[in-house]
PDB file of N, CA and C in Angstrom:
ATOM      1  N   UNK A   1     -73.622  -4.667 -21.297  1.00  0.00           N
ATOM      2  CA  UNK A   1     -72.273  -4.550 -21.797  1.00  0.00           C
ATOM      3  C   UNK A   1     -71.318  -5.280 -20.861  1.00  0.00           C
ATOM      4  N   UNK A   2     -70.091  -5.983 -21.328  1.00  0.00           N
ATOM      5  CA  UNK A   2     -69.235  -6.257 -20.778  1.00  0.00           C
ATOM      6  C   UNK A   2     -68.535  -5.269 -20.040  1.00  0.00           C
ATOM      7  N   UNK A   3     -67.776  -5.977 -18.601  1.00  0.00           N
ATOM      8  CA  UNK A   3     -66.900  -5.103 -17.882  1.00  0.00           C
ATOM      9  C   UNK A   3     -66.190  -5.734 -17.652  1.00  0.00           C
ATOM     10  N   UNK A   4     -64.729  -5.685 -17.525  1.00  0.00           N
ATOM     11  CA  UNK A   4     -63.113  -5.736 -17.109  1.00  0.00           C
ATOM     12  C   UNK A   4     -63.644  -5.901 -15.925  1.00  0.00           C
ATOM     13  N   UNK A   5     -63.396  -7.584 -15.184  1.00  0.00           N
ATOM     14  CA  UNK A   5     -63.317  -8.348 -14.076  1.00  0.00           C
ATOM     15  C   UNK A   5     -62.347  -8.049 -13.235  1.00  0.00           C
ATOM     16  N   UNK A   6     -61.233  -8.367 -14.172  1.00  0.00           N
ATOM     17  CA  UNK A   6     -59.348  -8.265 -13.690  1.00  0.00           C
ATOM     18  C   UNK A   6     -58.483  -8.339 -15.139  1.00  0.00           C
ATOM     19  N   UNK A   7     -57.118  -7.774 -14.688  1.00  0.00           N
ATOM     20  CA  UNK A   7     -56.799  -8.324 -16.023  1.00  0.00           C
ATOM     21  C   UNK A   7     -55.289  -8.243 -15.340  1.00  0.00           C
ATOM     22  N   UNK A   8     -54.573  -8.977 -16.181  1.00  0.00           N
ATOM     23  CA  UNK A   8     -52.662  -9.490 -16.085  1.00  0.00           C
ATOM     24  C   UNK A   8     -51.912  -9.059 -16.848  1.00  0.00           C
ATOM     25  N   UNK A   9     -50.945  -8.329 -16.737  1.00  0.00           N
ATOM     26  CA  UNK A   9     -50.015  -7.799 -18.088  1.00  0.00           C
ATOM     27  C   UNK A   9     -49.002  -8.922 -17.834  1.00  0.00           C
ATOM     28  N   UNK A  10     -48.502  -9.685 -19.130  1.00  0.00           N
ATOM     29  CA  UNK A  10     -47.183 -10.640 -18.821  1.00  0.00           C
ATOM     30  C   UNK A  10     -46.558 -10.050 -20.395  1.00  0.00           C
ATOM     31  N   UNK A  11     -45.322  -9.831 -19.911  1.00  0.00           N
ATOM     32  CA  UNK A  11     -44.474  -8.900 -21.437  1.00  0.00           C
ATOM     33  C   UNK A  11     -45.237  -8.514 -22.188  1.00  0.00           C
ATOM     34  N   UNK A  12     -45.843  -9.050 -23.575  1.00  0.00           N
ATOM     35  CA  UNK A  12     -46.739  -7.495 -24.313  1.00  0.00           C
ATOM     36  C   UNK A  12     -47.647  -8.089 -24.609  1.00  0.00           C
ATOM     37  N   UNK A  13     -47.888  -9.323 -23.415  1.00  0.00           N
ATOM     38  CA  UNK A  13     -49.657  -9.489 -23.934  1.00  0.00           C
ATOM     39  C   UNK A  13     -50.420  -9.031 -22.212  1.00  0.00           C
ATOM     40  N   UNK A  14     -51.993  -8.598 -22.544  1.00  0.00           N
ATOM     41  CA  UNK A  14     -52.491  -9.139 -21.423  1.00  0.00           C
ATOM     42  C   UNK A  14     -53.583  -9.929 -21.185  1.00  0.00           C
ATOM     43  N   UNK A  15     -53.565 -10.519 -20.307  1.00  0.00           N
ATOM     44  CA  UNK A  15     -55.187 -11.448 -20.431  1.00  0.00           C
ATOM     45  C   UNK A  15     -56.041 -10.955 -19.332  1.00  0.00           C
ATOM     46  N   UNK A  16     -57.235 -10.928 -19.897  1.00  0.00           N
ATOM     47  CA  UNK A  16     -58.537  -9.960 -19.414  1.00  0.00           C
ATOM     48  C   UNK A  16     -59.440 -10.666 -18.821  1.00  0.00           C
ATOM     49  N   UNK A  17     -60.117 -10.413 -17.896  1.00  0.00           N
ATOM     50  CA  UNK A  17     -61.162 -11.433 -17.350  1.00  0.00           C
ATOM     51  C   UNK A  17     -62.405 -10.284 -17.093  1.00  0.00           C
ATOM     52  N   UNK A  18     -63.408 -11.030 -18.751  1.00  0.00           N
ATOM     53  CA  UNK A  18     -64.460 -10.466 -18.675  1.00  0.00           C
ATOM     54  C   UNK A  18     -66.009 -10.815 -17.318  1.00  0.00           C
ATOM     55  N   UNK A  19     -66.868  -9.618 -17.123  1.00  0.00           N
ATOM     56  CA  UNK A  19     -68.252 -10.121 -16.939  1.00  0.00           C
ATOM     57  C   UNK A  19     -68.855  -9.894 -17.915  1.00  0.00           C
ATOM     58  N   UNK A  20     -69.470 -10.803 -18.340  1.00  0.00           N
ATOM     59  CA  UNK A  20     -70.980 -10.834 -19.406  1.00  0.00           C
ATOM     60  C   UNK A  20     -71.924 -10.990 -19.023  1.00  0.00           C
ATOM     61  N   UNK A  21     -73.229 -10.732 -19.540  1.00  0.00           N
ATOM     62  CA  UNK A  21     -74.755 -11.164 -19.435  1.00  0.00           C
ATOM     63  C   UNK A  21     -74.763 -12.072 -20.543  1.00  0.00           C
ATOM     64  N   UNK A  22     -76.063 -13.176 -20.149  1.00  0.00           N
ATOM     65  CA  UNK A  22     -76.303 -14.438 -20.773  1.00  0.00           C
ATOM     66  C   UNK A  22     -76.654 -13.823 -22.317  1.00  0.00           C
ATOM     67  N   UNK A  23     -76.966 -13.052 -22.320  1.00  0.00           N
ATOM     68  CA  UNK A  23     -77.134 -12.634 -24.001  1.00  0.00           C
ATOM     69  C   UNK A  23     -75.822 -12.414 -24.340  1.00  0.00           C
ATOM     70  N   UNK A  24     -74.952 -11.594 -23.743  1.00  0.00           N
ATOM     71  CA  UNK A  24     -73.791 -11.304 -24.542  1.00  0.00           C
ATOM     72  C   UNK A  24     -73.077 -12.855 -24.607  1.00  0.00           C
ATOM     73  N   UNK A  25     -73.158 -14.210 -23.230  1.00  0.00           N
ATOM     74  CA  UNK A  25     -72.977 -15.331 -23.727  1.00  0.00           C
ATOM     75  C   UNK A  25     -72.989 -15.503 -24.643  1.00  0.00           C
ATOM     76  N   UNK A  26     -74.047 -15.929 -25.298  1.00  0.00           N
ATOM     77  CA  UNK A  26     -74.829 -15.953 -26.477  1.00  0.00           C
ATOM     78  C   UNK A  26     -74.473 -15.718 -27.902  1.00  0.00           C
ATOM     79  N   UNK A  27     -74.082 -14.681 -27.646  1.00  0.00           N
ATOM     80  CA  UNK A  27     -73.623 -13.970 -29.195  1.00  0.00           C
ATOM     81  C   UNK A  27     -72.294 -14.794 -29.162  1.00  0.00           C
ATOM     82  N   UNK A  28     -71.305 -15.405 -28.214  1.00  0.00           N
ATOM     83  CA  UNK A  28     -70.301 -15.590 -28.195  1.00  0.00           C
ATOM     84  C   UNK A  28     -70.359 -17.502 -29.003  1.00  0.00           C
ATOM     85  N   UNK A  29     -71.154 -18.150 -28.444  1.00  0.00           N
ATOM     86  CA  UNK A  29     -71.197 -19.032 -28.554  1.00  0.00           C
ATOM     87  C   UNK A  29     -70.114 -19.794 -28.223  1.00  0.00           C
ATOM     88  N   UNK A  30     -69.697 -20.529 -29.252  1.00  0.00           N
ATOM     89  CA  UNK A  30     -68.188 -21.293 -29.219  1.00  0.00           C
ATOM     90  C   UNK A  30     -67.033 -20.893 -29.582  1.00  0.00           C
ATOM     91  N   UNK A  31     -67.208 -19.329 -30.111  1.00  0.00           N
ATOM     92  CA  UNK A  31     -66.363 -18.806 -31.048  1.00  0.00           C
ATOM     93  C   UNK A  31     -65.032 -18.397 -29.698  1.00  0.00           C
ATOM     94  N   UNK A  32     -63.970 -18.545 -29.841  1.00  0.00           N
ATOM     95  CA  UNK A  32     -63.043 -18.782 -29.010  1.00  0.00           C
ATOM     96  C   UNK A  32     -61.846 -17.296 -29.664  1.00  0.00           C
ATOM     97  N   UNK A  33     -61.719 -17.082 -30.534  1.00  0.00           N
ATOM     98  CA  UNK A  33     -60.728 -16.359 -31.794  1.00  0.00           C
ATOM     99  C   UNK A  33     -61.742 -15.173 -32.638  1.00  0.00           C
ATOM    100  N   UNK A  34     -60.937 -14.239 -33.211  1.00  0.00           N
ATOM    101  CA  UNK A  34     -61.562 -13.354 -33.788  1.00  0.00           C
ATOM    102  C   UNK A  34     -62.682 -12.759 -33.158  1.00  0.00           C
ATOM    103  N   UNK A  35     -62.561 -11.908 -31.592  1.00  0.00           N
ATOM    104  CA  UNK A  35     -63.586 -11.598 -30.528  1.00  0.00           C
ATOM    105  C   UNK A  35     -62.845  -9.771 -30.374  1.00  0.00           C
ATOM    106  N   UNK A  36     -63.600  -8.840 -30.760  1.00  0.00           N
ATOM    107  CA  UNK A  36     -63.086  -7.672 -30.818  1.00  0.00           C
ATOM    108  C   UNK A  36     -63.762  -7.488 -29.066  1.00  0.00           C
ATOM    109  N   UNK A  37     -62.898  -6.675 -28.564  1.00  0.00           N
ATOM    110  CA  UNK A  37     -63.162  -5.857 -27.037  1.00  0.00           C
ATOM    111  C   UNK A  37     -63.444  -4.747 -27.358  1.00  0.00           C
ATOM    112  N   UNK A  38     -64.458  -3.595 -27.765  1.00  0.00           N
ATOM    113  CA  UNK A  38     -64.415  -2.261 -27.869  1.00  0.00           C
ATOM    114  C   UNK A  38     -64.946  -1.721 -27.025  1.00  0.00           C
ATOM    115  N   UNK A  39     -64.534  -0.120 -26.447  1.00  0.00           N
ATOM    116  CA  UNK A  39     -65.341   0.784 -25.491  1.00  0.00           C
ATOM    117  C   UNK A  39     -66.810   1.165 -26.269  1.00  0.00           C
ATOM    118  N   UNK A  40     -67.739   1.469 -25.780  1.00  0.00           N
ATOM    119  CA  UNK A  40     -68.731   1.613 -26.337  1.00  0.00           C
ATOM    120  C   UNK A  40     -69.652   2.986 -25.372  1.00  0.00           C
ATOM    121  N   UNK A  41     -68.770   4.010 -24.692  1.00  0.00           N
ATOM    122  CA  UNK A  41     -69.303   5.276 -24.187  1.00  0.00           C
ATOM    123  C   UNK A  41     -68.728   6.327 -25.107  1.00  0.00           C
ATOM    124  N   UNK A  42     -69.786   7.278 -25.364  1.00  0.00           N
ATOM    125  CA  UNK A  42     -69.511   8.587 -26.386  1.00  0.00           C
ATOM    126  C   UNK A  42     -68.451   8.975 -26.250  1.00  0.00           C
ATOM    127  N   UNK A  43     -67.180   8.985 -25.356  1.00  0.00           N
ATOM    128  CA  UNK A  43     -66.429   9.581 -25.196  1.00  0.00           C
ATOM    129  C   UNK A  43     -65.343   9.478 -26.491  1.00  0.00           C
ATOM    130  N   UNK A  44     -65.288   7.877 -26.644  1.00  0.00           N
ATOM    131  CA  UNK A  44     -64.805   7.075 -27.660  1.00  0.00           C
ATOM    132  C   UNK A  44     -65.356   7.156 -28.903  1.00  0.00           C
ATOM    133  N   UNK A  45     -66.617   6.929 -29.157  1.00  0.00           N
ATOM    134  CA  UNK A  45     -67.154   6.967 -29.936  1.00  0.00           C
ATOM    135  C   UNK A  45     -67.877   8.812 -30.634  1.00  0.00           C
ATOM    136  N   UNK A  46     -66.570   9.110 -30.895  1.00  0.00           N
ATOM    137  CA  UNK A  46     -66.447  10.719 -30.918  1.00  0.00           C
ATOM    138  C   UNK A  46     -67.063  11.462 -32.340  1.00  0.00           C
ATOM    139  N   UNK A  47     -66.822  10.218 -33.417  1.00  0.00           N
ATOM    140  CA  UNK A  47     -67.813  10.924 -34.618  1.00  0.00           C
ATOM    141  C   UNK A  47     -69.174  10.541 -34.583  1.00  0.00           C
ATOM    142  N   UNK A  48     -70.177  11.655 -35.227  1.00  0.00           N
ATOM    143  CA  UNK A  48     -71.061  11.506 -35.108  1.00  0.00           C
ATOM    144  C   UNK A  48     -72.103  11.793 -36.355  1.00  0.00           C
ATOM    145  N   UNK A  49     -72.981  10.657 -36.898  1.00  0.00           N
ATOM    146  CA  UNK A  49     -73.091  10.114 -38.241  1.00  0.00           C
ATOM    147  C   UNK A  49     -74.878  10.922 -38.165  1.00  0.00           C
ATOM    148  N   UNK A  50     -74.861  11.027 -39.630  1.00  0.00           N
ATOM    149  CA  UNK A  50     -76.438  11.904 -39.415  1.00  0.00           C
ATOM    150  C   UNK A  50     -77.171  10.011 -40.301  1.00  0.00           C
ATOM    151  N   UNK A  51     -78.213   9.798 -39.758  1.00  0.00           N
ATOM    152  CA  UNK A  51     -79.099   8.415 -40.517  1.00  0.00           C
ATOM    153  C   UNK A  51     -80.002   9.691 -41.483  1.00  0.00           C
ATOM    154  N   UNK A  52     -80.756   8.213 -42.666  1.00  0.00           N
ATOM    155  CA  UNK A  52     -81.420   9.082 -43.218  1.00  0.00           C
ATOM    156  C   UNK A  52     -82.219   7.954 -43.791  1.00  0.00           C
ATOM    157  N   UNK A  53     -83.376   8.127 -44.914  1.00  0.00           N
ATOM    158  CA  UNK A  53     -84.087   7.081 -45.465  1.00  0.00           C
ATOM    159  C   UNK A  53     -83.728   7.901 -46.939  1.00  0.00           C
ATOM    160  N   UNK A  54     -82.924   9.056 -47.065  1.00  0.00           N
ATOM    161  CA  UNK A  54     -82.220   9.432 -48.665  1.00  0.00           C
ATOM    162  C   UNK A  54     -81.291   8.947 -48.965  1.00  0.00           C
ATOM    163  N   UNK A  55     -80.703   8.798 -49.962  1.00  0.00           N
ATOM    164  CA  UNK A  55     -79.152   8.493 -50.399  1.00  0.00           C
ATOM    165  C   UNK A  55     -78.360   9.677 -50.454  1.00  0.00           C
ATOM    166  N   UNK A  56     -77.915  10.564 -49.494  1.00  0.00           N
ATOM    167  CA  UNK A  56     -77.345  11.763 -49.637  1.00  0.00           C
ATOM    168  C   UNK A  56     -75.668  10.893 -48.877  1.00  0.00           C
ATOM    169  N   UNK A  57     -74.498  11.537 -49.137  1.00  0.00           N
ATOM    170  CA  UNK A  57     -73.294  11.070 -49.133  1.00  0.00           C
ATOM    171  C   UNK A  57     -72.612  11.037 -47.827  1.00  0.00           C
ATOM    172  N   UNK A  58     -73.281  11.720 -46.834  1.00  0.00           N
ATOM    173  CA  UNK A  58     -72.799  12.006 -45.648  1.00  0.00           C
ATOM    174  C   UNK A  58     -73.985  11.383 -44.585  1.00  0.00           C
ATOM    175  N   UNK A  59     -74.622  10.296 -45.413  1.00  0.00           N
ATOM    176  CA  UNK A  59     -75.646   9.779 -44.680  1.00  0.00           C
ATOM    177  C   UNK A  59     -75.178   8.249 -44.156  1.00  0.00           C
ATOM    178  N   UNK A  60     -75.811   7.475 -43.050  1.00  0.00           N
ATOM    179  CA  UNK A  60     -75.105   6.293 -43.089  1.00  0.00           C
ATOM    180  C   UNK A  60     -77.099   5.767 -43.461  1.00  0.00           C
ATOM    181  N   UNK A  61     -76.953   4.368 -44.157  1.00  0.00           N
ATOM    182  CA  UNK A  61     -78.656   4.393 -44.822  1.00  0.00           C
ATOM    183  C   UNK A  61     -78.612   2.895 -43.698  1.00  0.00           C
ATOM    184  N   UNK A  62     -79.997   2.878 -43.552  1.00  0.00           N
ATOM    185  CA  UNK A  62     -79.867   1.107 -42.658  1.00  0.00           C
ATOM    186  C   UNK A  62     -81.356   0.902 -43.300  1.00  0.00           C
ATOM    187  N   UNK A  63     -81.470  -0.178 -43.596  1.00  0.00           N
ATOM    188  CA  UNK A  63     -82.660  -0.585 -44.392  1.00  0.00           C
ATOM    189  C   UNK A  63     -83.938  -0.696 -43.047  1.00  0.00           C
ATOM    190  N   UNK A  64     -85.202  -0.474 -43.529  1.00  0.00           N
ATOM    191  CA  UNK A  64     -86.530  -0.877 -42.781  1.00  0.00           C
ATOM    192  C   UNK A  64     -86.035  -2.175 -42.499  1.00  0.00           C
ATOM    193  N   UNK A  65     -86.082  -2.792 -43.062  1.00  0.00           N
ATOM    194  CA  UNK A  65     -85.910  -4.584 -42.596  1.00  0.00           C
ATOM    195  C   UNK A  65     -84.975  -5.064 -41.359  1.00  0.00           C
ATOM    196  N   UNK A  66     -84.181  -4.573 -41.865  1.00  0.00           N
ATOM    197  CA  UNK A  66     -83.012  -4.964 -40.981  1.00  0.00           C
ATOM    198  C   UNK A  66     -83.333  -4.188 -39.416  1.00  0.00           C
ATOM    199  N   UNK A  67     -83.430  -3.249 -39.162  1.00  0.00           N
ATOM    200  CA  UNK A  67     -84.240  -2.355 -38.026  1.00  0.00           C
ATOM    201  C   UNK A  67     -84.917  -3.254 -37.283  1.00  0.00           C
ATOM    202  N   UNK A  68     -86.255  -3.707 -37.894  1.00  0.00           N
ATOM    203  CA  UNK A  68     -87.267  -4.277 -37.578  1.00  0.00           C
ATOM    204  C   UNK A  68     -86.786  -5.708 -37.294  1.00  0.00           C
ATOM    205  N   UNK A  69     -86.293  -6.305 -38.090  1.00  0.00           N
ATOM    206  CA  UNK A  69     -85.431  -7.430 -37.465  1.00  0.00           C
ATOM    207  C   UNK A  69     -84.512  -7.486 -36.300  1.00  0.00           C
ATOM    208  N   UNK A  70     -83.792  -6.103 -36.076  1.00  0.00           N
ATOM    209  CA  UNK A  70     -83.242  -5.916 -34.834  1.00  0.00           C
ATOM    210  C   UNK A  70     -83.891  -5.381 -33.673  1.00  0.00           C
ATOM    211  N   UNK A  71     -85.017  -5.147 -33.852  1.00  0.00           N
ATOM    212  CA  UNK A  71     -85.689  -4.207 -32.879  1.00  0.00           C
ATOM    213  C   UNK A  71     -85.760  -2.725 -32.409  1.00  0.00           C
ATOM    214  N   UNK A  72     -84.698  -2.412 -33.503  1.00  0.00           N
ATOM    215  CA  UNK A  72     -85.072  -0.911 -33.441  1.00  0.00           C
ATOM    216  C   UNK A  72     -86.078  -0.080 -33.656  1.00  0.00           C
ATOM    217  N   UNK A  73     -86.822   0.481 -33.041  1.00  0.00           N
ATOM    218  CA  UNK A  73     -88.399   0.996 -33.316  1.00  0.00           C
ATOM    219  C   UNK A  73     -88.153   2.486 -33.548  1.00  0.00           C
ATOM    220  N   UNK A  74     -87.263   2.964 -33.453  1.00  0.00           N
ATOM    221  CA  UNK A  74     -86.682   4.280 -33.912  1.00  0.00           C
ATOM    222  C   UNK A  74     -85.909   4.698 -34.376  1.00  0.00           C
ATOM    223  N   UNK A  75     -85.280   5.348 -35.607  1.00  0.00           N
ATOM    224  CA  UNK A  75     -83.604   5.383 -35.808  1.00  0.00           C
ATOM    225  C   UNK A  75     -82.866   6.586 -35.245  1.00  0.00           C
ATOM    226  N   UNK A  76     -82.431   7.222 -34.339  1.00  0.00           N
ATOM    227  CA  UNK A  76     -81.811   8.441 -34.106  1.00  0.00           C
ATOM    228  C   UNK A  76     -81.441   9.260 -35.195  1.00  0.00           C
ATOM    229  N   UNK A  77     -81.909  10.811 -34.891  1.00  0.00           N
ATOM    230  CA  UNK A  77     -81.380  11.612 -36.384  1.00  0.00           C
ATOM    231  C   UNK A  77     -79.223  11.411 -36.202  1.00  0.00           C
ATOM    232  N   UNK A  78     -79.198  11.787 -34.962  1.00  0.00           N
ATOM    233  CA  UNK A  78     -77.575  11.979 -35.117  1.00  0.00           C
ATOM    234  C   UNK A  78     -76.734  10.654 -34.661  1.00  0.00           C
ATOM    235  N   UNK A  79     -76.223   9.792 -34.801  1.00  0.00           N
ATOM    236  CA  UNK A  79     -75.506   8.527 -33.807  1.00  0.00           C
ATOM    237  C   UNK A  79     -74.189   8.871 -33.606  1.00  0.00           C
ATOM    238  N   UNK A  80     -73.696   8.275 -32.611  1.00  0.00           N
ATOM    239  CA  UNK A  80     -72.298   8.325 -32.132  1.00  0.00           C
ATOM    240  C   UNK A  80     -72.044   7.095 -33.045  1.00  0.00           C
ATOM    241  N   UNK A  81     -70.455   6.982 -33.330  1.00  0.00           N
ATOM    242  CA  UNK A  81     -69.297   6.271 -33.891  1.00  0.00           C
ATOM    243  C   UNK A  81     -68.107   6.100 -34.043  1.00  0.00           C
ATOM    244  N   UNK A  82     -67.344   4.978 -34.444  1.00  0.00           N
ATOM    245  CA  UNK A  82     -66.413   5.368 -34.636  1.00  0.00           C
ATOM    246  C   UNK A  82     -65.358   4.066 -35.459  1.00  0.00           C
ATOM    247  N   UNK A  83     -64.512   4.311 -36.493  1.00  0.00           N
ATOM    248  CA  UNK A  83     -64.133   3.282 -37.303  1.00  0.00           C
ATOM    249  C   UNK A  83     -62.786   2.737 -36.105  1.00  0.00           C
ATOM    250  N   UNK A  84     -62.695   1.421 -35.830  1.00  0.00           N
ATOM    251  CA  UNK A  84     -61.634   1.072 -35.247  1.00  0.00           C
ATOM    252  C   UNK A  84     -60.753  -0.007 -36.164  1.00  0.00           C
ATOM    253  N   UNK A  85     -59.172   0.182 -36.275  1.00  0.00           N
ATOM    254  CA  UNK A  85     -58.332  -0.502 -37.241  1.00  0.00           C
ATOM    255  C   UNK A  85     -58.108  -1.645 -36.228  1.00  0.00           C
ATOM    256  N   UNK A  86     -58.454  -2.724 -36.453  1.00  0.00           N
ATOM    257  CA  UNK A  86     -58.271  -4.519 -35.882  1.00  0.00           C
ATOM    258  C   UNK A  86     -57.883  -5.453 -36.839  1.00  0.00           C
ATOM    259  N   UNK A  87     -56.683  -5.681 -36.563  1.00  0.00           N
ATOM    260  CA  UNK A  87     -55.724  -7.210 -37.130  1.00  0.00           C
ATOM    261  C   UNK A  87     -56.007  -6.597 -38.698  1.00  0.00           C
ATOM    262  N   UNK A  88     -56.126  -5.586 -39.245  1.00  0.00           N
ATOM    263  CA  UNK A  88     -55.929  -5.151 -40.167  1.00  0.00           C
ATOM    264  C   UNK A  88     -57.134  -4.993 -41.255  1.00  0.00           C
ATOM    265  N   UNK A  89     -58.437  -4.873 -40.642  1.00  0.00           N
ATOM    266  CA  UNK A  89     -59.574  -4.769 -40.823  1.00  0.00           C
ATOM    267  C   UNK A  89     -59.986  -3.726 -40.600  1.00  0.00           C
ATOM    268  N   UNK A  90     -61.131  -3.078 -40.508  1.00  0.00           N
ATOM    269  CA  UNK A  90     -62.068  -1.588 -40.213  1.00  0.00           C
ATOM    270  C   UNK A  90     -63.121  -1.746 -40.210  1.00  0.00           C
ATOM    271  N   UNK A  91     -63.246  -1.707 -38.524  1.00  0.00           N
ATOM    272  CA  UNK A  91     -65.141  -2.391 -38.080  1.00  0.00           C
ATOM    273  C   UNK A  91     -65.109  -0.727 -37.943  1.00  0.00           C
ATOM    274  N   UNK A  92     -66.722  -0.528 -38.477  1.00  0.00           N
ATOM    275  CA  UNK A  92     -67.524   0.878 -37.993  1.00  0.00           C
ATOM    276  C   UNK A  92     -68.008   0.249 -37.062  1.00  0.00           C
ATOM    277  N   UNK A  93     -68.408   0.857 -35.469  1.00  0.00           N
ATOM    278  CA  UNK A  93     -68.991   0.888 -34.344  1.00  0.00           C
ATOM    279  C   UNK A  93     -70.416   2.038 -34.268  1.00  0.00           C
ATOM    280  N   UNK A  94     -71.779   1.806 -34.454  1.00  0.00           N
ATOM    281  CA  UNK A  94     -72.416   2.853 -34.409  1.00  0.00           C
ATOM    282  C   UNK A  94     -73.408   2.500 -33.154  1.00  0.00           C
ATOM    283  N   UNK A  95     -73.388   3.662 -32.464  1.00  0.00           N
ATOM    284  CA  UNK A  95     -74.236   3.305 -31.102  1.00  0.00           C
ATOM    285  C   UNK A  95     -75.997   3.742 -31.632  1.00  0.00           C
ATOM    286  N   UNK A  96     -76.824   2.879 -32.288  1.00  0.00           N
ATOM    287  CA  UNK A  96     -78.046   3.151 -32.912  1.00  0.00           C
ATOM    288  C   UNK A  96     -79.363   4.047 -31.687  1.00  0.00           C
ATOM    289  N   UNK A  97     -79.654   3.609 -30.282  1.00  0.00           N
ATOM    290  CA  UNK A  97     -79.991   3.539 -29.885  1.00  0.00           C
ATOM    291  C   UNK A  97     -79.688   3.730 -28.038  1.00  0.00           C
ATOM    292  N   UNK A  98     -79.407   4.945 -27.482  1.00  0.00           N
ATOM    293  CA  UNK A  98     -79.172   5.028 -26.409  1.00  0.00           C
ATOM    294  C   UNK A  98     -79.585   5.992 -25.329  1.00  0.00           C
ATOM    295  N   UNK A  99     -80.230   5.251 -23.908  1.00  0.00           N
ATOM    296  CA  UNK A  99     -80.712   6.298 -23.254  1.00  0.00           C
ATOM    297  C   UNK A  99     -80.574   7.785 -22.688  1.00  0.00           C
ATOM    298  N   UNK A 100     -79.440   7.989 -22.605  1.00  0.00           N
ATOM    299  CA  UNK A 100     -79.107   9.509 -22.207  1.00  0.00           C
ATOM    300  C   UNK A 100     -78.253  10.118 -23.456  1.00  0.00           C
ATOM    301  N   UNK A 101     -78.880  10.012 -24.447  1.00  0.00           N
ATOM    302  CA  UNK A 101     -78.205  10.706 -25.589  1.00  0.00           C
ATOM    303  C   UNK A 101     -78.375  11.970 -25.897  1.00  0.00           C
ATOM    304  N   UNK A 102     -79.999  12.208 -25.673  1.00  0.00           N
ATOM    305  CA  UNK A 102     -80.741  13.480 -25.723  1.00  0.00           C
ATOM    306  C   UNK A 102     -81.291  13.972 -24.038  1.00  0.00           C
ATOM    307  N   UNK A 103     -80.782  13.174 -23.257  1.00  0.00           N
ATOM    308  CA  UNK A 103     -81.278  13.896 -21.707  1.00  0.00           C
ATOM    309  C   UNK A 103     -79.923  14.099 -20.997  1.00  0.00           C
ATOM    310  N   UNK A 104     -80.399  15.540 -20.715  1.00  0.00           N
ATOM    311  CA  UNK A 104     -79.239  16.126 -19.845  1.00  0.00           C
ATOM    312  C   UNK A 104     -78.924  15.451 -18.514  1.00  0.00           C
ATOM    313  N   UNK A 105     -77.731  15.499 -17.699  1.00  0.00           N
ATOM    314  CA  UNK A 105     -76.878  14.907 -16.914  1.00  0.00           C
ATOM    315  C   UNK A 105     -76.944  16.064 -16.123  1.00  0.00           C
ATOM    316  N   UNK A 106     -77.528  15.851 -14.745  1.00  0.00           N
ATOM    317  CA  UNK A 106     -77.139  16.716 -13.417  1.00  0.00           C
ATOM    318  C   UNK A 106     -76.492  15.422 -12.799  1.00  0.00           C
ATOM    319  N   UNK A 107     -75.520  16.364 -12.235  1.00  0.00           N
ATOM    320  CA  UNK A 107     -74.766  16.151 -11.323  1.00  0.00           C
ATOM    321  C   UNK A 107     -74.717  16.950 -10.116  1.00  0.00           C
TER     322      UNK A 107
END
């Protein structure tokens, strides 16, 4: 995941200076415009979606194919989410796959 390098407030914009990994490069390509920044820890991502392989209404459905094309080798029964409003659009954010979802946290 990306992390906030530094960033500049000048009147009501600010400019951000990301770190990436060469994959997240990647996904970026040349694309310069239309680049969403989202948080991506449960805290944010506060609803939480049940998967299913039924068509029941409160289900979110993700096809075999597409999985397997992404590499998901498991689907979680419960996922974190969350719909974010951008330039007047509505991306769903669903975290499919994450290590301490089901293991408890000592501190």
């Amino acid at each position: 995941m990306a992390e906030i390098e530094s960033f500049d407030i000048k009147d009501d914009e600010m400019l951000l200076t990301l770190r990436v990994k060469n994959d997240e490069y990647q996904l970026l390509r040349a694309s310069t415009g239309n680049i969403a920044v989202l948080p991506t820890d449960s805290s944010v991502l506060e609803d939480v979606l049940t998967t299913g392989k039924l068509g029941n209404g409160n289900r979110i459905m993700i096809p075999n194919k597409f999985l397997e094309r992404n590499n998901v080798q498991e689907l979680k029964k419960r996922v974190h989410s969350k719909i974010f409003d951008l330039n007047g659009g509505k991306f769903l954010l669903i975290k499919l796959d994450d290590l301490d979802m089901n293991m408890p946290c000592f501190e």
